[in-house]
C-alpha atoms as a PDB file:
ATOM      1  CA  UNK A   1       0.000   0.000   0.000  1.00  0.00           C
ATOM      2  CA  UNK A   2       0.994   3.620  -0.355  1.00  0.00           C
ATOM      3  CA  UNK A   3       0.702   6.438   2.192  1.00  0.00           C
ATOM      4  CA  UNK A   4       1.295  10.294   1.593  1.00  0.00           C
ATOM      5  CA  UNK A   5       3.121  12.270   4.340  1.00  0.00           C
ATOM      6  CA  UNK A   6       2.039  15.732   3.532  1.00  0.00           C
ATOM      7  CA  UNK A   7       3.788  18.161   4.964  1.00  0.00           C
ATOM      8  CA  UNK A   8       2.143  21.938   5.290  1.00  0.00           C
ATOM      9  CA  UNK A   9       5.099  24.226   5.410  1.00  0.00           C
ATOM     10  CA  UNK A  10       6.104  27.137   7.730  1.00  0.00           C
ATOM     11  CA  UNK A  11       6.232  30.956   5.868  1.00  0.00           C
ATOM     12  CA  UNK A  12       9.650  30.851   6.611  1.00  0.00           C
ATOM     13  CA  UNK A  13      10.591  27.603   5.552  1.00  0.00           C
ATOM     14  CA  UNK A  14      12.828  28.152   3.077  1.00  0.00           C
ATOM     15  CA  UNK A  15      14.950  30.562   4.780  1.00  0.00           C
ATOM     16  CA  UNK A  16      15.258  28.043   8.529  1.00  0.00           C
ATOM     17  CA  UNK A  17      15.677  24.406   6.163  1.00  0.00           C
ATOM     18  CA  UNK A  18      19.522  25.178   6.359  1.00  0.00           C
ATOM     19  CA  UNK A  19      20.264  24.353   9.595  1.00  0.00           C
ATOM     20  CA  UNK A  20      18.094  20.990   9.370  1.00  0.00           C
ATOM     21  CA  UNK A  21      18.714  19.806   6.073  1.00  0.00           C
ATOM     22  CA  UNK A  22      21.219  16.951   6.257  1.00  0.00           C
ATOM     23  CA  UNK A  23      19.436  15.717   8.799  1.00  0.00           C
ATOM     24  CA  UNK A  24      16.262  16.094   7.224  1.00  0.00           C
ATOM     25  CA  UNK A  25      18.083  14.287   4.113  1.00  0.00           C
ATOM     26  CA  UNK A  26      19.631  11.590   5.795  1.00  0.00           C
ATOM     27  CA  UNK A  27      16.515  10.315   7.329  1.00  0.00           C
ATOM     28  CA  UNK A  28      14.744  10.554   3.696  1.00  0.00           C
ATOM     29  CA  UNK A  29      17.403   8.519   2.213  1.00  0.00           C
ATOM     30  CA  UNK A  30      17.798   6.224   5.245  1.00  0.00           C
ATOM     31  CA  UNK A  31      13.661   5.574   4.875  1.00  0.00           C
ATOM     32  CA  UNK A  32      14.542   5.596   1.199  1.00  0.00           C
ATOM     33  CA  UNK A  33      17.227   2.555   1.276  1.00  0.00           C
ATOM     34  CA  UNK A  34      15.364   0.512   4.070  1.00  0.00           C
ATOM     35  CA  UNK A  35      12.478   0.333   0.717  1.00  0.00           C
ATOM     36  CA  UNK A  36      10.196   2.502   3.039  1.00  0.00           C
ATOM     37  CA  UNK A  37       9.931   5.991   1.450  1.00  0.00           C
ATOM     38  CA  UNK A  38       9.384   6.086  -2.482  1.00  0.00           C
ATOM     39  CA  UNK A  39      10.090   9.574  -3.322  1.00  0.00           C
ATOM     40  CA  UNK A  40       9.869  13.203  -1.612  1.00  0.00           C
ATOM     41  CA  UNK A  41      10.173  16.619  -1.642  1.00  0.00           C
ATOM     42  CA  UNK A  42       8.748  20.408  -1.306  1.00  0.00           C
ATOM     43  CA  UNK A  43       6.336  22.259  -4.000  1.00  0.00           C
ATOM     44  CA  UNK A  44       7.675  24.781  -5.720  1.00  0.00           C
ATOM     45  CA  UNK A  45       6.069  28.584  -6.212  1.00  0.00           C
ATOM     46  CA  UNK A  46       5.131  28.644  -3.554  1.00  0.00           C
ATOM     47  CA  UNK A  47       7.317  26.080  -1.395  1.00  0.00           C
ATOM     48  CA  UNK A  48       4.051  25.467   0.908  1.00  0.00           C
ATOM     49  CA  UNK A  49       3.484  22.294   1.127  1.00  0.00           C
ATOM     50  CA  UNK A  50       5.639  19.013   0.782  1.00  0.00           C
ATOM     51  CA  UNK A  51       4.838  15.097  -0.358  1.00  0.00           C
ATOM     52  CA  UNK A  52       6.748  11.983   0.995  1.00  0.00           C
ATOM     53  CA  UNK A  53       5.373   8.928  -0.908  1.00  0.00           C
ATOM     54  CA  UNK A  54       5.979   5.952   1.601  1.00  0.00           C
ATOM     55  CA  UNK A  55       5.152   2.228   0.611  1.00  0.00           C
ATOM     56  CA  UNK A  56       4.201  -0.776   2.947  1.00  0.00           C
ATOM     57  CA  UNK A  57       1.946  -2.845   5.506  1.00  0.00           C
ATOM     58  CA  UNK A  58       0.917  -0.067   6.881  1.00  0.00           C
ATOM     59  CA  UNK A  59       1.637   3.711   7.867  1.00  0.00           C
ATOM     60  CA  UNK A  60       3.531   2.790  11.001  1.00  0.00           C
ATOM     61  CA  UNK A  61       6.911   3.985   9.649  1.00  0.00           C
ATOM     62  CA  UNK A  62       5.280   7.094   8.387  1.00  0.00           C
ATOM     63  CA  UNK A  63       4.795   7.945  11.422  1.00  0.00           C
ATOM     64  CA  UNK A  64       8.199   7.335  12.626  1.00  0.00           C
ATOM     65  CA  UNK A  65       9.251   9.222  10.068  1.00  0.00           C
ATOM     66  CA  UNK A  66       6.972  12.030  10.752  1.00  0.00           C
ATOM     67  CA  UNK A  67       7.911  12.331  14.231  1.00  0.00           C
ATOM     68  CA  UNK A  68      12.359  11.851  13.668  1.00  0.00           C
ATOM     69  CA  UNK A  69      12.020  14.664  11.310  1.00  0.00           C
ATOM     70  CA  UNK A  70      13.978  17.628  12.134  1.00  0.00           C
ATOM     71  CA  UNK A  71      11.653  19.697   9.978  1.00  0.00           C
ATOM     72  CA  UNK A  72       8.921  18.836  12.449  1.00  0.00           C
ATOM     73  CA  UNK A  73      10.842  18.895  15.529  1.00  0.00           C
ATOM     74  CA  UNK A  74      12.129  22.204  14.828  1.00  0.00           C
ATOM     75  CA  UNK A  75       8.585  23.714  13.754  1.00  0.00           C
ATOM     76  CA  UNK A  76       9.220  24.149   9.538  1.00  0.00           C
ATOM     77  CA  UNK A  77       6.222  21.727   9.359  1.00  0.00           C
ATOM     78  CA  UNK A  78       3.051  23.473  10.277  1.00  0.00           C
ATOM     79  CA  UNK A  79       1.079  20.196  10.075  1.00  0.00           C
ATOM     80  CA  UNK A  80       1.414  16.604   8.596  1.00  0.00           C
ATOM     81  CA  UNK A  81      -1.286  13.989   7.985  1.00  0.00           C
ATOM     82  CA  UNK A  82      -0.800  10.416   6.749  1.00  0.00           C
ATOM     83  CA  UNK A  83      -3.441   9.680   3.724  1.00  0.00           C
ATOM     84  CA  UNK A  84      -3.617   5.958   2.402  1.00  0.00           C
ATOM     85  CA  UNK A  85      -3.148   6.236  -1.644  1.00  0.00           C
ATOM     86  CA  UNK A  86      -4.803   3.561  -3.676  1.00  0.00           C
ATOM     87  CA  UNK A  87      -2.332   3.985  -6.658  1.00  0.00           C
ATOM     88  CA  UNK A  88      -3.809   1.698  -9.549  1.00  0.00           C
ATOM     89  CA  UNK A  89      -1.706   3.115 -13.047  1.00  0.00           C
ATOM     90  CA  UNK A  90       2.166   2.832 -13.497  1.00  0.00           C
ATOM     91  CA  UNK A  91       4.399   0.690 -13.057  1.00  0.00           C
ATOM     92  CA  UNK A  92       4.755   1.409  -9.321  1.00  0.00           C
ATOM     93  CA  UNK A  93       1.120   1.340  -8.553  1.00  0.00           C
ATOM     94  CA  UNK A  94       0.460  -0.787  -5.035  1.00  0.00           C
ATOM     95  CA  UNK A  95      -2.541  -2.345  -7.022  1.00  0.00           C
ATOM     96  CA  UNK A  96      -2.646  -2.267 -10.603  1.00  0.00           C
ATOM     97  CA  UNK A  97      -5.623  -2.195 -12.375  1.00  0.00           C
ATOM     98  CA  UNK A  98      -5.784  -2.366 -16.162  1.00  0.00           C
ATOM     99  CA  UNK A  99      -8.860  -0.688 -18.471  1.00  0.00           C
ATOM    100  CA  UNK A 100      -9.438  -4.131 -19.989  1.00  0.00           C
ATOM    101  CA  UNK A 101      -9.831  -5.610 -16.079  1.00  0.00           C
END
């Protein structure tokens, strides 16, 4: 299954993420080589919101995630919520299902 970590932002965001970036980073791509998190990062104009794309049983290391992150812990994250994503096209979908099905 698939979960979405979104993230909603701080104003000043951008100009705090220095000091908690590598950390922030090396968590991702910790999550990222255990086969946990899928993809990530902030949107762009404006950088208000990010998406984590997490895969497995169920959103248990999302949350771990959620609450190691020194984006959170240091207040750059306004709010996060989990949301379970039924992905169904591509190649990476959790549960493929075809037009012909």
């Amino acid at each position: 299954m698939h979960y979405l970590l979104i993230y909603e932002l701080s104003d000043d965001y951008l100009e705090k993420r220095g000091e908690f970036r590598y950390h922030h980073l090396q968590l991702a791509w910790d999550a990222h080589e255990k086969g946990e998190l899928v993809t990530g990062g902030a949107l762009q104009n404006p950088a208000d919101k990010a998406y984590l794309l997490f895969e497995g049983e169920n959103d248990e290391s999302v949350k771990q995630f959620a609450e190691a992150d020194p984006y959170v812990k240091n207040g750059l994250v306004k709010n996060w919520t989990i949301r379970p994503w039924m992905t169904v096209v591509g190649d990476m979908a959790s549960n493929p299902v075809k037009a012909d099905s």
